[in-house]
C-alpha atoms as a PDB file:
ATOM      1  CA  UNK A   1     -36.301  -1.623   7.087  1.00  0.00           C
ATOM      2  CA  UNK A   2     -38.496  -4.516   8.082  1.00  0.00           C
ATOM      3  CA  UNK A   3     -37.460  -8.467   7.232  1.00  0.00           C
ATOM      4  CA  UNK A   4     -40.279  -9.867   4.808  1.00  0.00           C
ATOM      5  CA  UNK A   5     -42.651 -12.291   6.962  1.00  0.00           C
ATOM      6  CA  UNK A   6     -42.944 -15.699   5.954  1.00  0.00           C
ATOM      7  CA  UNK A   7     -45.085 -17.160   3.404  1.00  0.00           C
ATOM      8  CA  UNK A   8     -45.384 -13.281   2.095  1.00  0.00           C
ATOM      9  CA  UNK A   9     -48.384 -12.924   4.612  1.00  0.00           C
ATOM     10  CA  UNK A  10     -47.917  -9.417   6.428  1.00  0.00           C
ATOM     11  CA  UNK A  11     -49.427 -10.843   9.412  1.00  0.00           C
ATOM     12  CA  UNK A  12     -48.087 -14.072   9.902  1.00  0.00           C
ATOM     13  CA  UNK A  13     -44.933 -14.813  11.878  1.00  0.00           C
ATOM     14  CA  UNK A  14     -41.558 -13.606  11.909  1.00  0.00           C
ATOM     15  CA  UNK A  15     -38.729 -15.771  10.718  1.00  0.00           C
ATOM     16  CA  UNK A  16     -36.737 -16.928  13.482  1.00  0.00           C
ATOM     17  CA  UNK A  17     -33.469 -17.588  11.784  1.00  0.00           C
ATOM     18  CA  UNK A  18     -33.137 -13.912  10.300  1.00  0.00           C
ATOM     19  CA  UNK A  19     -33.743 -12.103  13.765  1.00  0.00           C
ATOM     20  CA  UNK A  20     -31.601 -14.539  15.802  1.00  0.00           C
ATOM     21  CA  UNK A  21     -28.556 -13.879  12.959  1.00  0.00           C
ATOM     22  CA  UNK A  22     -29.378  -9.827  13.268  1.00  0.00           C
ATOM     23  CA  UNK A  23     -29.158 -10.503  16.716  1.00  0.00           C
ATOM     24  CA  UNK A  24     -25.920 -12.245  16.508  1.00  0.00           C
ATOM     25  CA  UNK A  25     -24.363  -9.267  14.746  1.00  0.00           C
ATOM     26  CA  UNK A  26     -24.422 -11.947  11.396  1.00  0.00           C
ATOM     27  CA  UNK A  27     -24.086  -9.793   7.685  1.00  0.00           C
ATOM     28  CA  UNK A  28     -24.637 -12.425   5.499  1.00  0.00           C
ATOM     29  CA  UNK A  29     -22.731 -13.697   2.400  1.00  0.00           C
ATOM     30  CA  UNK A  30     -20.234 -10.827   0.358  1.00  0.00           C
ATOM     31  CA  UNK A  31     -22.248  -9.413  -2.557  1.00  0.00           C
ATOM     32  CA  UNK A  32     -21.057  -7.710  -5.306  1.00  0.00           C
ATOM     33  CA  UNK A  33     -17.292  -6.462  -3.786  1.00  0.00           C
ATOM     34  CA  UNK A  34     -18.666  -6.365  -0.211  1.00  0.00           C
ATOM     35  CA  UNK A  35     -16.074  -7.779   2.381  1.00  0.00           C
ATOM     36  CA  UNK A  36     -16.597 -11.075   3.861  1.00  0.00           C
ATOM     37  CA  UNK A  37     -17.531 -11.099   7.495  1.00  0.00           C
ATOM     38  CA  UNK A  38     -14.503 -12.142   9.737  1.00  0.00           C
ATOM     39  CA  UNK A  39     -13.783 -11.810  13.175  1.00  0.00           C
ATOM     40  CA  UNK A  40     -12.452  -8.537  13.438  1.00  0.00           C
ATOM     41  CA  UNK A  41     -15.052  -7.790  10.504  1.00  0.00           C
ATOM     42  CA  UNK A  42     -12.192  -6.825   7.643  1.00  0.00           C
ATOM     43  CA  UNK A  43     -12.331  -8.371   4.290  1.00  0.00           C
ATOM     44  CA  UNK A  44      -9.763 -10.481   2.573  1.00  0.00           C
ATOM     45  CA  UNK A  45      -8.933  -7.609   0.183  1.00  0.00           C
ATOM     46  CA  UNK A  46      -8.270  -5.049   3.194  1.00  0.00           C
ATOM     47  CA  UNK A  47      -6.110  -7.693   4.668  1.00  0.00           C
ATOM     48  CA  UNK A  48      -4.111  -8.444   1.108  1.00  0.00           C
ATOM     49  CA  UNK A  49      -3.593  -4.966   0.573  1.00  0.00           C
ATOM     50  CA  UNK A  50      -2.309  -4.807   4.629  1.00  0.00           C
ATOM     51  CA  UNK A  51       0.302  -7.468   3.889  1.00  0.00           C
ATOM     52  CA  UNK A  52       1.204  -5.782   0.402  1.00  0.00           C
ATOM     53  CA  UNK A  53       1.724  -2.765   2.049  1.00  0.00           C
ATOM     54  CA  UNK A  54       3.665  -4.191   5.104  1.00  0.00           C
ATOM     55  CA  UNK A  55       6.296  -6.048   1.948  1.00  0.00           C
ATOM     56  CA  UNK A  56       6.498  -2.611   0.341  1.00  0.00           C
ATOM     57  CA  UNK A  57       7.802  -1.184   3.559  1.00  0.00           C
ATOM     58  CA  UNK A  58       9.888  -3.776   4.521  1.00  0.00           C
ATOM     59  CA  UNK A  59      11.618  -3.918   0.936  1.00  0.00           C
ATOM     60  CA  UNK A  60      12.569  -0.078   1.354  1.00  0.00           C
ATOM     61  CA  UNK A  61      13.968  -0.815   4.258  1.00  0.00           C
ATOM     62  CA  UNK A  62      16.265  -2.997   2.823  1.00  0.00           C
ATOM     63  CA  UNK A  63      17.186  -1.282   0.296  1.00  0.00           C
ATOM     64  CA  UNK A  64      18.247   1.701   2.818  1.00  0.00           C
ATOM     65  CA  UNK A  65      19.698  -0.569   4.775  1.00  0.00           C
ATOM     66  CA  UNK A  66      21.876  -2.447   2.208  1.00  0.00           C
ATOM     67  CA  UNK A  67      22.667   1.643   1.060  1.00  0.00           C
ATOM     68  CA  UNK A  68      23.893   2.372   3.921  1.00  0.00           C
ATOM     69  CA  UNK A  69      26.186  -0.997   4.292  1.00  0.00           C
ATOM     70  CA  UNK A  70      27.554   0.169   1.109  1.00  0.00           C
ATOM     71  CA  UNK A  71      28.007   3.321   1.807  1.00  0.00           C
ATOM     72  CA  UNK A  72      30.468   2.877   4.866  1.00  0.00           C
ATOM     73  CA  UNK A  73      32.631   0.018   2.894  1.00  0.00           C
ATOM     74  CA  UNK A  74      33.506   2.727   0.867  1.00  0.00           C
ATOM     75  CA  UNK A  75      34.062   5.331   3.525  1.00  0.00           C
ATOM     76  CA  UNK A  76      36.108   2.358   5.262  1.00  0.00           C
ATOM     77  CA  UNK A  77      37.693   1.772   1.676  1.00  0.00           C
ATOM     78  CA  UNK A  78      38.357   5.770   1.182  1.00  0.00           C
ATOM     79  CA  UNK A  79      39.507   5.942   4.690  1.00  0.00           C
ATOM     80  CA  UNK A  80      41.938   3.469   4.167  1.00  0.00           C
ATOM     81  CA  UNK A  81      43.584   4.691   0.835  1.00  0.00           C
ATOM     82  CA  UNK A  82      44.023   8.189   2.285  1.00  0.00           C
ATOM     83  CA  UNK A  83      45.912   7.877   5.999  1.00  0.00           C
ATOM     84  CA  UNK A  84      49.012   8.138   6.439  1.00  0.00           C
ATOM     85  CA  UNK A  85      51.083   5.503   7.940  1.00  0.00           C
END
């Protein structure tokens, strides 16, 4: 696809500022839903749904872990009721 010249002459000269930013590896502004350009060239919403998917993981963890913890107090507890001494 070729960039539209300047003053809409097919002949006349190219605009500078749209092949140096092609050059540059430049995407232009989001449109319509289209990520952002950023550094590592992911959008915001790929990096919010990273970070909500990072808190999901790290909340069942918890929760496993807490189950667990509760399950050996009441092994300790069971332990406990039934030896002999």
């Amino acid at each position: 696809m070729r960039r539209p010249r300047v003053g809409g002459d097919p002949a006349g000269p190219a605009r500078p500022a749209v092949d140096l930013a092609r050059l540059q590896g430049f995407r232009g502004p989001a449109i319509c839903g289209e990520p952002a350009p950023h550094g590592k060239g992911e959008g915001v919403r790929t990096v919010v749904k990273k970070l909500l998917l990072l808190a999901l993981v790290g909340l069942g963890v918890f929760a496993v872990w807490r189950k667990v913890q509760a399950d050996r107090a009441e092994l300790d507890l069971w332990t406990e009721a039934t030896t002999d001494e």
